[in-house]
Protein backbone atom coordinates (compact mmCIF):
# COMPACT_ATOMS: atom_id res chain seq x y z
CA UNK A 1 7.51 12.96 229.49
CA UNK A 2 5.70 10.43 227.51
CA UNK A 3 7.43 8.17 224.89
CA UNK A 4 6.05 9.02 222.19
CA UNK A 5 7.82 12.89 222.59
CA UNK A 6 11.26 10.38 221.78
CA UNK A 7 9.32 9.56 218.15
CA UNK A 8 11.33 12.02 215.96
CA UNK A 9 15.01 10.34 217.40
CA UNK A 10 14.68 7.18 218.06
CA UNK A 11 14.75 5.40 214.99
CA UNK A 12 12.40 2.71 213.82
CA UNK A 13 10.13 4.11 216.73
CA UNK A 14 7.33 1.66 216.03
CA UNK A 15 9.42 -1.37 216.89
CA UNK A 16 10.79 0.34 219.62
CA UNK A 17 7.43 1.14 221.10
CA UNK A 18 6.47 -2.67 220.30
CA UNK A 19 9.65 -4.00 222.59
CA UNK A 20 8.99 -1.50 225.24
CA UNK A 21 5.71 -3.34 226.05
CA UNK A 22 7.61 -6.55 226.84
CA UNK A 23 8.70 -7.84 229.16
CA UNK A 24 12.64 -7.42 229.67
CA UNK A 25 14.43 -10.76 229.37
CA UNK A 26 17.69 -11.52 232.31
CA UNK A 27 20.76 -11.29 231.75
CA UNK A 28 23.75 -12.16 233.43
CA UNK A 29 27.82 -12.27 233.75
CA UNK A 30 29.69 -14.62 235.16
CA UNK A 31 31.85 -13.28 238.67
CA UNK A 32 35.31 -14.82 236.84
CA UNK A 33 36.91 -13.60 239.92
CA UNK A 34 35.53 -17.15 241.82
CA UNK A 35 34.63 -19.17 238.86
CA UNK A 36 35.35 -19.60 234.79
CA UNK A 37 32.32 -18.67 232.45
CA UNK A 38 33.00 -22.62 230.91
CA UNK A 39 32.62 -23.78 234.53
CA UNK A 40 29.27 -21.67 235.46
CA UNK A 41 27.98 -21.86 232.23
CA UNK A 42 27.86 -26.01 232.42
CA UNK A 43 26.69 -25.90 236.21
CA UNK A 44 23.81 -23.73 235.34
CA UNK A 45 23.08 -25.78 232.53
CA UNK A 46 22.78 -28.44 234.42
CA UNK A 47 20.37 -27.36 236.40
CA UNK A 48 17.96 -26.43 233.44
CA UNK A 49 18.99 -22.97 232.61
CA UNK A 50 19.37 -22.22 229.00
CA UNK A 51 21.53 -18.94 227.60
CA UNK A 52 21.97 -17.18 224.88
CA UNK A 53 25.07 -15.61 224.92
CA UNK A 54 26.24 -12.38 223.00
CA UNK A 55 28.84 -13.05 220.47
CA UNK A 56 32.27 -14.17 222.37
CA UNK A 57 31.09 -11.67 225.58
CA UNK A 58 30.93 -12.32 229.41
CA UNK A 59 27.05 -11.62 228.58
CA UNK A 60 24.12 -13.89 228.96
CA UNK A 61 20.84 -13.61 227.94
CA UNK A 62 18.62 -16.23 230.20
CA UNK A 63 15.99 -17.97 227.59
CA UNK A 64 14.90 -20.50 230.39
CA UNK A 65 15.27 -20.81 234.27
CA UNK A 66 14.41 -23.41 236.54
CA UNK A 67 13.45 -21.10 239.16
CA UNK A 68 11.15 -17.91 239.23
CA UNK A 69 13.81 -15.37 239.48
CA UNK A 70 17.58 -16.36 238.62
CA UNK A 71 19.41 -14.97 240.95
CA UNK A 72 17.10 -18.02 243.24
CA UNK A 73 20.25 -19.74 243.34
CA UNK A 74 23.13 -21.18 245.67
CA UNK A 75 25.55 -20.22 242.91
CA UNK A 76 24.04 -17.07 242.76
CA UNK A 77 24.52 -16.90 246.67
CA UNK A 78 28.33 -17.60 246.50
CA UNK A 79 28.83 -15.06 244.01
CA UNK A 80 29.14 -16.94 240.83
CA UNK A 81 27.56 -14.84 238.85
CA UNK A 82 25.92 -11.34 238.81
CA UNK A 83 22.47 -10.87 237.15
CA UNK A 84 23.15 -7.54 235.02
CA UNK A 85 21.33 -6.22 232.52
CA UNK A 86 23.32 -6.01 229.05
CA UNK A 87 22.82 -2.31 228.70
CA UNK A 88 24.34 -2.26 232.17
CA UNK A 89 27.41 -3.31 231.04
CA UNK A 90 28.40 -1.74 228.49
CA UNK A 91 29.81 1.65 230.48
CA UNK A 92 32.48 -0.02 232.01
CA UNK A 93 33.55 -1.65 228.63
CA UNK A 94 33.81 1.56 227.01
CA UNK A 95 35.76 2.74 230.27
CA UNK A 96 38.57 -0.11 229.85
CA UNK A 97 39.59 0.30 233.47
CA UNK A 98 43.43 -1.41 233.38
CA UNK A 99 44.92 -3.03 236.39
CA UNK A 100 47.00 -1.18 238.96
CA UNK A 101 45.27 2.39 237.86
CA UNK A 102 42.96 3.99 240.55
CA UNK A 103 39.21 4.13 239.33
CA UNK A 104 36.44 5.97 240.59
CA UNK A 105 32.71 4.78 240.53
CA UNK A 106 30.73 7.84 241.93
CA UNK A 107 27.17 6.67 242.11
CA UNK A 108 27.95 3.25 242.66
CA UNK A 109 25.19 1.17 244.22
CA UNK A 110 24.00 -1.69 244.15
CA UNK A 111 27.26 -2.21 242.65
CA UNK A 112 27.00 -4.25 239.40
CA UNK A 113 29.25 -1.81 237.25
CA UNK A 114 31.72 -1.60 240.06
CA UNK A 115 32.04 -5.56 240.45
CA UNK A 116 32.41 -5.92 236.73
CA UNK A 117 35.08 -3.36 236.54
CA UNK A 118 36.69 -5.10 239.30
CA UNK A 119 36.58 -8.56 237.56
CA UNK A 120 37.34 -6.77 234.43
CA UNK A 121 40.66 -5.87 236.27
CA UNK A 122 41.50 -9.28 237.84
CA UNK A 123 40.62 -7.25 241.34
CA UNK A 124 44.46 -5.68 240.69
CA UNK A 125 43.25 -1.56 240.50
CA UNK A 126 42.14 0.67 243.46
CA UNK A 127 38.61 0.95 243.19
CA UNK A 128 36.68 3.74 245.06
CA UNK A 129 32.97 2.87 245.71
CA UNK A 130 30.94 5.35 246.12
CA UNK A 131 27.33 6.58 246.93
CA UNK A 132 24.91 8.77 249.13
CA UNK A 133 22.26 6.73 251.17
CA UNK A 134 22.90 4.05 254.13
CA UNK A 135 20.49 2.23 252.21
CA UNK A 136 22.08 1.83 249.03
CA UNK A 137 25.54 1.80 250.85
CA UNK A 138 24.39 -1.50 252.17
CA UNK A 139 23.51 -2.80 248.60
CA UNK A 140 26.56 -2.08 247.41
CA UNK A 141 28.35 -3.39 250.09
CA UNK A 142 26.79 -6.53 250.15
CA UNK A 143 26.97 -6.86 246.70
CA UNK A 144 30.54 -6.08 246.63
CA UNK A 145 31.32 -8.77 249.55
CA UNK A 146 29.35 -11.33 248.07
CA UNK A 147 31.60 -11.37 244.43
CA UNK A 148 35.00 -11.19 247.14
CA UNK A 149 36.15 -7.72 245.15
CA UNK A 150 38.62 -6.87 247.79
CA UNK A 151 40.11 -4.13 245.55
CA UNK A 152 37.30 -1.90 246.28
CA UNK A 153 37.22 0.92 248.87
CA UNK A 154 33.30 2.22 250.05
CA UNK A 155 32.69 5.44 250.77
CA UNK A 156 29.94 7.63 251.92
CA UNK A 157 28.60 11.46 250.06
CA UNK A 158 27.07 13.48 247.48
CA UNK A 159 29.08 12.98 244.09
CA UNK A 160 28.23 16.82 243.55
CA UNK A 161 30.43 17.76 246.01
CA UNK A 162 32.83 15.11 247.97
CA UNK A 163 36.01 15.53 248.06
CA UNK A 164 37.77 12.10 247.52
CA UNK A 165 41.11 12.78 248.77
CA UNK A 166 42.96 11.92 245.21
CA UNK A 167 42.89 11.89 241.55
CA UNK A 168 41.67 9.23 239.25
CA UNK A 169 42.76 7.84 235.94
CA UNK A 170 39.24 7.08 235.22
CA UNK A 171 35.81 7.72 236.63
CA UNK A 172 32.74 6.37 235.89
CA UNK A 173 29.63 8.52 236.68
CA UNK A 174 26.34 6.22 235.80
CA UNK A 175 24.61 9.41 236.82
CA UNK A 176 21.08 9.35 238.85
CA UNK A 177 18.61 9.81 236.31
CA UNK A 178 14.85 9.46 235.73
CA UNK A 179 15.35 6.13 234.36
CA UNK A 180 12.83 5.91 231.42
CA UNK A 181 15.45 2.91 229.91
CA UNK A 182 14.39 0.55 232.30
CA UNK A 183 10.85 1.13 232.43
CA UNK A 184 10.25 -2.14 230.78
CA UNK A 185 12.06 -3.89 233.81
CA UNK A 186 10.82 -1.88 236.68
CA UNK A 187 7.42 -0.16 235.47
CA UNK A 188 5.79 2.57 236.94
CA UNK A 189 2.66 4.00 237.07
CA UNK A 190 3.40 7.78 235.34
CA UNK A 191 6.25 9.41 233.30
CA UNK A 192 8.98 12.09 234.42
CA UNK A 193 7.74 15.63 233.42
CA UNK A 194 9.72 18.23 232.25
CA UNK A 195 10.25 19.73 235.78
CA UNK A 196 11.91 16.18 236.61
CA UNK A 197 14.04 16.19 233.73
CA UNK A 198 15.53 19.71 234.53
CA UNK A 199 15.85 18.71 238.01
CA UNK A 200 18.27 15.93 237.16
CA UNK A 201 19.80 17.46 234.80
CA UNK A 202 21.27 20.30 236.79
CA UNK A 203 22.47 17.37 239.04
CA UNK A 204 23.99 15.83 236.75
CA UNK A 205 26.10 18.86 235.86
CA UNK A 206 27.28 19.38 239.14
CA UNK A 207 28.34 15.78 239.30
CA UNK A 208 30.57 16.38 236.02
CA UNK A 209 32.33 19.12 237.53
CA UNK A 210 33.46 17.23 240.37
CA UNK A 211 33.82 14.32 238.19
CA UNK A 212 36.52 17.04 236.36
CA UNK A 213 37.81 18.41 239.63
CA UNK A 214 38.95 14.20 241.21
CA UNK A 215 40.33 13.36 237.29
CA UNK A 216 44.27 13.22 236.64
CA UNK A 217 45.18 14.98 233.09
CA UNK A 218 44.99 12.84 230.26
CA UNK A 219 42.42 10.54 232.11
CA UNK A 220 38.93 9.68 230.93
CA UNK A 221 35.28 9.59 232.09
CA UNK A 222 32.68 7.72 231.09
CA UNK A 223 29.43 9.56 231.48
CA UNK A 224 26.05 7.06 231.26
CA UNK A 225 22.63 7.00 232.05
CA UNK A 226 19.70 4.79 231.33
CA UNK A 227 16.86 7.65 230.34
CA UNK A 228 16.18 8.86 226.79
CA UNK A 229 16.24 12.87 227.67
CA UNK A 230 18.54 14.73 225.74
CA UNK A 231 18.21 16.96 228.92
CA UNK A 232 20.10 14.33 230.98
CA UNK A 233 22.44 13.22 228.03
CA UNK A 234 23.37 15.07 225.40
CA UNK A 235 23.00 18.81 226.79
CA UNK A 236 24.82 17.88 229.99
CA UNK A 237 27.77 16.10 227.71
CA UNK A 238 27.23 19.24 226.04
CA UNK A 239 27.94 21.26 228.83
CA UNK A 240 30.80 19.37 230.17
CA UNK A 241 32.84 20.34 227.02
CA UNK A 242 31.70 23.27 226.72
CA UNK A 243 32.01 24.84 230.45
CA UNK A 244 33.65 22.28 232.19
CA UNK A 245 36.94 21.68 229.42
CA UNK A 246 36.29 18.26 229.08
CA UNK A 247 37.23 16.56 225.07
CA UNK A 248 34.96 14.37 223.77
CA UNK A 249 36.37 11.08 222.39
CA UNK A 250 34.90 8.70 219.64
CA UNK A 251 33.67 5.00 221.19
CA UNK A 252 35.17 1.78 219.76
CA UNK A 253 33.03 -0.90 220.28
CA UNK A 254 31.15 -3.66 218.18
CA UNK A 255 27.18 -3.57 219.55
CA UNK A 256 24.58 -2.02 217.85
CA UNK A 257 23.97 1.59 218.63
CA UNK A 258 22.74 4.71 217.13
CA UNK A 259 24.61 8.02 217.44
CA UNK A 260 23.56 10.62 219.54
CA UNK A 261 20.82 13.50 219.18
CA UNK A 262 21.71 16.48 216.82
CA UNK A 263 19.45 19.07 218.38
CA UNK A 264 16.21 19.04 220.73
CA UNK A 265 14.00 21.60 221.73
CA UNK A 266 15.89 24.43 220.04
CA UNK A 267 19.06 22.98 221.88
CA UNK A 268 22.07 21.99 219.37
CA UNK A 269 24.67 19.51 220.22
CA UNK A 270 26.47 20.18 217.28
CA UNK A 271 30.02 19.33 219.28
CA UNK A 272 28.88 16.33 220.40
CA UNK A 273 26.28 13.99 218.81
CA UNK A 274 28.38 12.34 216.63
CA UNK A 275 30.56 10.73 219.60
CA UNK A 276 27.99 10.01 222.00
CA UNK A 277 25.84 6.76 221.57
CA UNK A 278 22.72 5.15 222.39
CA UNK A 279 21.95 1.72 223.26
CA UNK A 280 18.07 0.92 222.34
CA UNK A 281 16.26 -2.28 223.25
CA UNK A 282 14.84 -2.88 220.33
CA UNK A 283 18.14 -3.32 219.19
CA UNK A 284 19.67 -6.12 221.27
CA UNK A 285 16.74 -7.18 223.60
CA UNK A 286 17.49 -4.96 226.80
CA UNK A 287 16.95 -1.69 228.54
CA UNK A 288 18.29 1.43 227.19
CA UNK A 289 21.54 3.13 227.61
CA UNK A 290 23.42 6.43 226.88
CA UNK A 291 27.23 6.38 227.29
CA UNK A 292 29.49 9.39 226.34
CA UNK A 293 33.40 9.04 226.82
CA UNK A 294 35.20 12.39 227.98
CA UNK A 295 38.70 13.27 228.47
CA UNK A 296 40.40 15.58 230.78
């Protein structure tokens, strides 16, 4: 679908199309399970790198590198840091995974919101890794060695239908998607059609119900992708309150945002808009982000 179908709710759509043909800057968080941000932040300097970092946050924008891609670095190769896009991290903030709780990532790979929530945790939860491919198990696991996140447990399926063997206190489920936020990183030659969007969609609602199924009572989800669908975002949110019995809960946090889609395409989302949000990059200079926070 092409952007311009998104005119009518995203706001300031002009700007946003004007950003979208940019290139998207790094960013990056420091891996405080090996090193302090003061510490990194001063070696990295150093070496001619120059941040701009977001408010008091383990976020960094990088303005100037020495090398042609960041992650070029030994520091980078010991784990020091993790090059994450901001949007990225923003999921497992709103989760607020706690130490000592058992946390499920269900599409995990390559692994960067499962080593934050990890770091976020001081590596003192249970963390359950998981994805579908060899491929992508291999990213993850790789990635997940390389920060030494020894709290987290791989495993292998389809997060439609695995059984995991226990109950969570949280789950995160950064659902497969068609990714039109992160077109500006990764750009492609042609965008998803309608059939596409369906198609994910449906999957995406399969993954909430098992999401439901591994979730203790009282515990949350966090519910994300990085596409601009209502399809994928709001109607699935939609339909995990509505069929699946999950309650949607307000977000707390201080980024800017813009609430989430009242109707689309003759579909209303009257029970839900006004808790979901999205993350734009013409707001703060990244890709783009929908996040939804659901209770059981």
């Amino acid at each position: 679908m092409k952007i311009e179908a998104y005119k009518d709710i995203i706001p300031d759509f002009e700007e946003f199309r004007r950003i979208m043909a940019t290139p998207q800057p790094y960013w990056m968080r420091v891996n405080t399970l090996k090193i302090s941000e003061k510490d990194l932040i001063a070696r990295l300097e150093n070496k001619g790198f120059r941040f701009e970092r977001y408010r008091d946050w383990n976020a960094y924008m990088i303005v100037e590198s020495p090398v042609k891609h960041p992650g070029a670095t030994f520091e980078h190769s010991l784990g020091y840091y993790y090059i994450q896009d901001f949007a990225s991290m923003i999921p497992p903030i709103v989760l607020k995974p706690r130490k000592g709780e058992r946390i499920l990532d269900m599409a995990a790979a390559p692994g960067s919101k499962t080593t934050q929530i990890a770091a976020m945790v001081d590596d003192s939860a249970t963390i359950v890794a998981n994805d579908i491919r060899d491929d992508r198990i291999r990213a993850l696991a790789g990635n997940v060695e390389r920060v030494g996140a020894t709290s987290v447990i791989i495993t292998r399926g389809d997060a439609r239908a695995k059984r995991f063997g226990m109950t969570f206190d949280r789950i995160l489920l950064d659902a497969p998607c068609t990714g039109e936020g992160v077109v500006r990183k990764t750009p492609r030659k042609r965008e998803p059609d309608l059939r596409e969007h369906i198609k994910f969609s449906k999957m995406q609602m399969r993954m909430v119900e098992n999401a439901y199924r591994h979730l203790k009572d009282g515990g949350v989800m966090v519910y994300s992708t990085c596409t601009y669908n209502p399809l994928e975002n709001e109607h699935v949110v939609q339909y995990a309150v509505d069929e699946v019995g999950f309650v949607p809960l307000q977000i707390d946090i201080d980024i800017p945002y813009e609430r989430g889609v009242r109707e689309w395409r003759e579909r209303s989302f009257e029970g839900i808009w006004d808790k979901v949000i999205r993350v734009y990059p013409h707001r703060i200079n990244t890709g783009g982000m929908f996040i939804a926070l659901l209770k059981k």
